[in-house]
Structure formats: C-alpha cells, structure tokens
Protein backbone atom coordinates (compact mmCIF):
# COMPACT_ATOMS: atom_id res chain seq x y z
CA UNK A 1 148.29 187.59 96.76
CA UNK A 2 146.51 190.75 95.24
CA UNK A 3 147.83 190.77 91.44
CA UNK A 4 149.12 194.35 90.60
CA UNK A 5 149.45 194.76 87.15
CA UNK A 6 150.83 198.20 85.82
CA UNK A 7 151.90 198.88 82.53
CA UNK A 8 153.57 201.90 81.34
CA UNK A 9 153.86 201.18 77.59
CA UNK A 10 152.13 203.79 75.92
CA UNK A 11 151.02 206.65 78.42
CA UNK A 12 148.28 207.23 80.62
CA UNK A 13 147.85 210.23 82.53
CA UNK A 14 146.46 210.44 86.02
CA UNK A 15 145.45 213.90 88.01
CA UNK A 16 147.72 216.52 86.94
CA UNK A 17 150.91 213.99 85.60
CA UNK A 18 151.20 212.12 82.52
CA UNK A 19 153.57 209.20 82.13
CA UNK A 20 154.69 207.90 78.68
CA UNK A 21 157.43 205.11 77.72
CA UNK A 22 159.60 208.64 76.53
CA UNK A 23 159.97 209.47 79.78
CA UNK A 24 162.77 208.28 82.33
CA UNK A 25 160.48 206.98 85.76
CA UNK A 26 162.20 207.80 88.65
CA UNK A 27 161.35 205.58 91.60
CA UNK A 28 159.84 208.60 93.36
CA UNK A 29 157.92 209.06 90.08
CA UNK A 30 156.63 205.61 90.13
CA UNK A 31 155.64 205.66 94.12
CA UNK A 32 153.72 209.01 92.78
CA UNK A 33 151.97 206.74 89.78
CA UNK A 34 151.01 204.40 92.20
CA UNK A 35 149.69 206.72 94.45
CA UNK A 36 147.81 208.29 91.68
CA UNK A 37 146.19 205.32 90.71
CA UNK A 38 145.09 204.04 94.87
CA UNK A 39 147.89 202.57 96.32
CA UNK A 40 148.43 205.59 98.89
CA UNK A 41 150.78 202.95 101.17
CA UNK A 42 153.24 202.44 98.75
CA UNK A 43 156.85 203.27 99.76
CA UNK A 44 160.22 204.10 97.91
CA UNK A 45 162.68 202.65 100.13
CA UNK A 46 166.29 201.02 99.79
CA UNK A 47 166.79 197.53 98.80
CA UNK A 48 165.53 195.73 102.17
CA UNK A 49 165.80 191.73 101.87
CA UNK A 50 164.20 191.14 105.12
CA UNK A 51 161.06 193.73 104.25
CA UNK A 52 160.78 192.29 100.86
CA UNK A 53 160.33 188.67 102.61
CA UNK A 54 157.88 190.45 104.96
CA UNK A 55 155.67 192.01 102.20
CA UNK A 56 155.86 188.87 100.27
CA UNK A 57 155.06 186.94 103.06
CA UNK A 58 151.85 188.74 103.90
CA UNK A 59 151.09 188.61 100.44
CA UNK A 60 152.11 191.88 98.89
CA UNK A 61 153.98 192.25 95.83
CA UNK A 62 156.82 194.69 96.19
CA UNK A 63 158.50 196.57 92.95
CA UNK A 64 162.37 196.24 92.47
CA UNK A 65 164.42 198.46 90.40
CA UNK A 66 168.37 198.58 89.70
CA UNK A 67 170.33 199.41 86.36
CA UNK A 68 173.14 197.91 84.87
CA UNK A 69 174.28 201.65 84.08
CA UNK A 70 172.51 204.94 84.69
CA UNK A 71 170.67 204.55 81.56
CA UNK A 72 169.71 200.78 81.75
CA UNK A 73 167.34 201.09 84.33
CA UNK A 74 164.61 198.13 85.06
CA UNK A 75 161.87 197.74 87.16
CA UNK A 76 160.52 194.21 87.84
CA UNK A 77 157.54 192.54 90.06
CA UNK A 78 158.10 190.30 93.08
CA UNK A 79 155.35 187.79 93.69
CA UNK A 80 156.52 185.14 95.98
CA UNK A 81 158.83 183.52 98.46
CA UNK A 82 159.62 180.26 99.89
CA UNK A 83 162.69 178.90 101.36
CA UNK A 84 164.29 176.00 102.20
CA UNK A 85 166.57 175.17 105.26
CA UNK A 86 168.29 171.62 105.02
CA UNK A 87 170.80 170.74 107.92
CA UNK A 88 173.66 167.55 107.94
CA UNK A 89 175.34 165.82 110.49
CA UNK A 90 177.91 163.16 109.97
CA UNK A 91 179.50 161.12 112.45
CA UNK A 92 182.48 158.79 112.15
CA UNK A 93 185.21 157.59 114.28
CA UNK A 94 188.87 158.77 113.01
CA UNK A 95 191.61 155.56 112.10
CA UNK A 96 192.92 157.01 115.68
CA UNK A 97 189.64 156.13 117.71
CA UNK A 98 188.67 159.71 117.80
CA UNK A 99 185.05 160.58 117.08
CA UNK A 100 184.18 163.34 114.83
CA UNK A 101 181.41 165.10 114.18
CA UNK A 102 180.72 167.35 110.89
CA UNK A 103 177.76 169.56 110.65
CA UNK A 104 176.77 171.56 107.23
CA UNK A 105 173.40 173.25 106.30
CA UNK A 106 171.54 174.85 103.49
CA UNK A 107 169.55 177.74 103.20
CA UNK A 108 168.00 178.63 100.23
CA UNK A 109 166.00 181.94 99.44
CA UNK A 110 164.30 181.86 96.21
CA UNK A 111 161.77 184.63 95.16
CA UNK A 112 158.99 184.34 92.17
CA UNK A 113 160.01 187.27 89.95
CA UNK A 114 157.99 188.91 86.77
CA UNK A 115 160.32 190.66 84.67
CA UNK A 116 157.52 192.50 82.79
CA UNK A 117 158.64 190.91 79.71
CA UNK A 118 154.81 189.79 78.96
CA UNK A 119 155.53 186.72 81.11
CA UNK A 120 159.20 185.81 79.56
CA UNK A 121 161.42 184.61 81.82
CA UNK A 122 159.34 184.73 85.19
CA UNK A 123 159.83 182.27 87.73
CA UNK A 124 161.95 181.38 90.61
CA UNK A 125 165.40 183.37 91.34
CA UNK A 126 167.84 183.02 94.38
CA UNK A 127 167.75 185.84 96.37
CA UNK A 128 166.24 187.88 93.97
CA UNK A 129 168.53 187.76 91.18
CA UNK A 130 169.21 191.09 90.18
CA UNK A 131 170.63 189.71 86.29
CA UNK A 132 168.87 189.57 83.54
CA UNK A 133 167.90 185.96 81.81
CA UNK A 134 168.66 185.61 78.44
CA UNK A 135 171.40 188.64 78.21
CA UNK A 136 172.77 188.69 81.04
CA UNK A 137 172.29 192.43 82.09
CA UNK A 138 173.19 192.99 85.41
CA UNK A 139 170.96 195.32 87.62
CA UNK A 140 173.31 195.99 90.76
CA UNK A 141 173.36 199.54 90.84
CA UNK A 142 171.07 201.97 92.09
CA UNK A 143 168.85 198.94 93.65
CA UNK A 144 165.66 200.52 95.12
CA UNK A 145 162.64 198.90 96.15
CA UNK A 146 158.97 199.92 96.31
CA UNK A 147 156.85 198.18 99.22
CA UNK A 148 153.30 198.67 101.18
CA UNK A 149 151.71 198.46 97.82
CA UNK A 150 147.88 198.65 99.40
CA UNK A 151 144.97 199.60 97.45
C-alpha cells in the first residue's frame, strides 16, 4: 500500500494554482491538485463500492468526500479492506417428524479509514461509514470518490 499523504492546511501552490485552507476544494479541484503534484491517473468519479474494494484491493488508497450540508464538506483517506463471510445451517426435526432446515449468513465489509484528523479516530468502519466519530456528522450527501491515485 503506497502511503499518500496530502495536506492542505496552510497553502501550497503548484504550476499556475494555489490552494489554501480559505478556499472551498471542489473534487475536480482536488483531482487537479493531485494531478499537479504526479498522480496523473487519479479520477473524480461517483461513489463506486465495488471500485473502491478494487483499488483497495490492489493496494491503492482512494479519497472519499460527502457533506453533511453544502457547507460541511469532508474529505477522508481509505487505506484498507477485508471482509468476512460467515454462513449457518441448522437442522432439527419439527414435534411433527418434519425436518427443517434453516440457513443464515454474514457478510461483513469493513474498510480502514483516516479521517485526516492527525490520526484521531482512524480505524475500521462498516462499509465505509460515511458519519463522523465523536459528533456524529453525517456525510451522505454529495458522496464522490477519487480513485487511480498512481504516481
């Protein structure tokens, strides 16, 4: 897993743009900023489950963003993914003689998420929560997702 480590606090300025923490990034901004900076693969795309488990699983890291409101907006790191797949069967014979069979499984998607909160909070989510630990903010709307983040 290539560690990608971008921080926007303060500014930096790359060819002809500057980015500061004053400034609103768009996710077409930030697919420009990493661009600028050698990741010419990167991609702003919609939320994609399945892509984000492929880029994970090839060791990528893929950028999420989403806002709680237009103005909350958040973008966060995904890392890693594992999953889990457990399956149960239970057979019995009914007071009548009849047999039965039940049959009940578990699937479990959990992905390794840095918040960007200088390393509060990270760790493992369920499908890649989308609400915010400690407060609670939740970052359903305009989900977006930045993948093929390749120097």
């Amino acid at each position: 897993m290539r560690l990608l480590r971008l921080s926007l606090m303060g500014s930096f300025s790359a060819s002809s743009q500057e980015y500061n923490c004053q400034h609103l990034l768009t996710p077409n901004e930030m697919e420009d900023v990493l661009k600028d900076i050698g990741y010419s693969n990167a991609n702003n795309i919609d939320w994609d489950i399945d892509e984000m488990i492929r880029e994970l699983t090839a060791g990528d890291p893929v950028i999420l963003k989403g806002a709680d409101n237009l103005f909350a907006q958040h973008y966060w790191t995904a890392l890693g993914f594992h999953q889990s797949y457990d399956a149960y069967r239970q057979e019995c014979t009914a007071p009548t003689g009849t047999a039965i069979s039940y049959h009940w499984d578990n699937h479990v998607q959990e992905f390794y998420l840095d918040w960007g909160w200088r390393g509060e909070y990270n760790g493992w989510f369920l499908n890649a929560n989308v609400t915010k630990p400690g407060n609670g903010d939740h970052y359903i709307y305009y989900k977006r997702m930045i993948d093929g983040i390749k120097p």
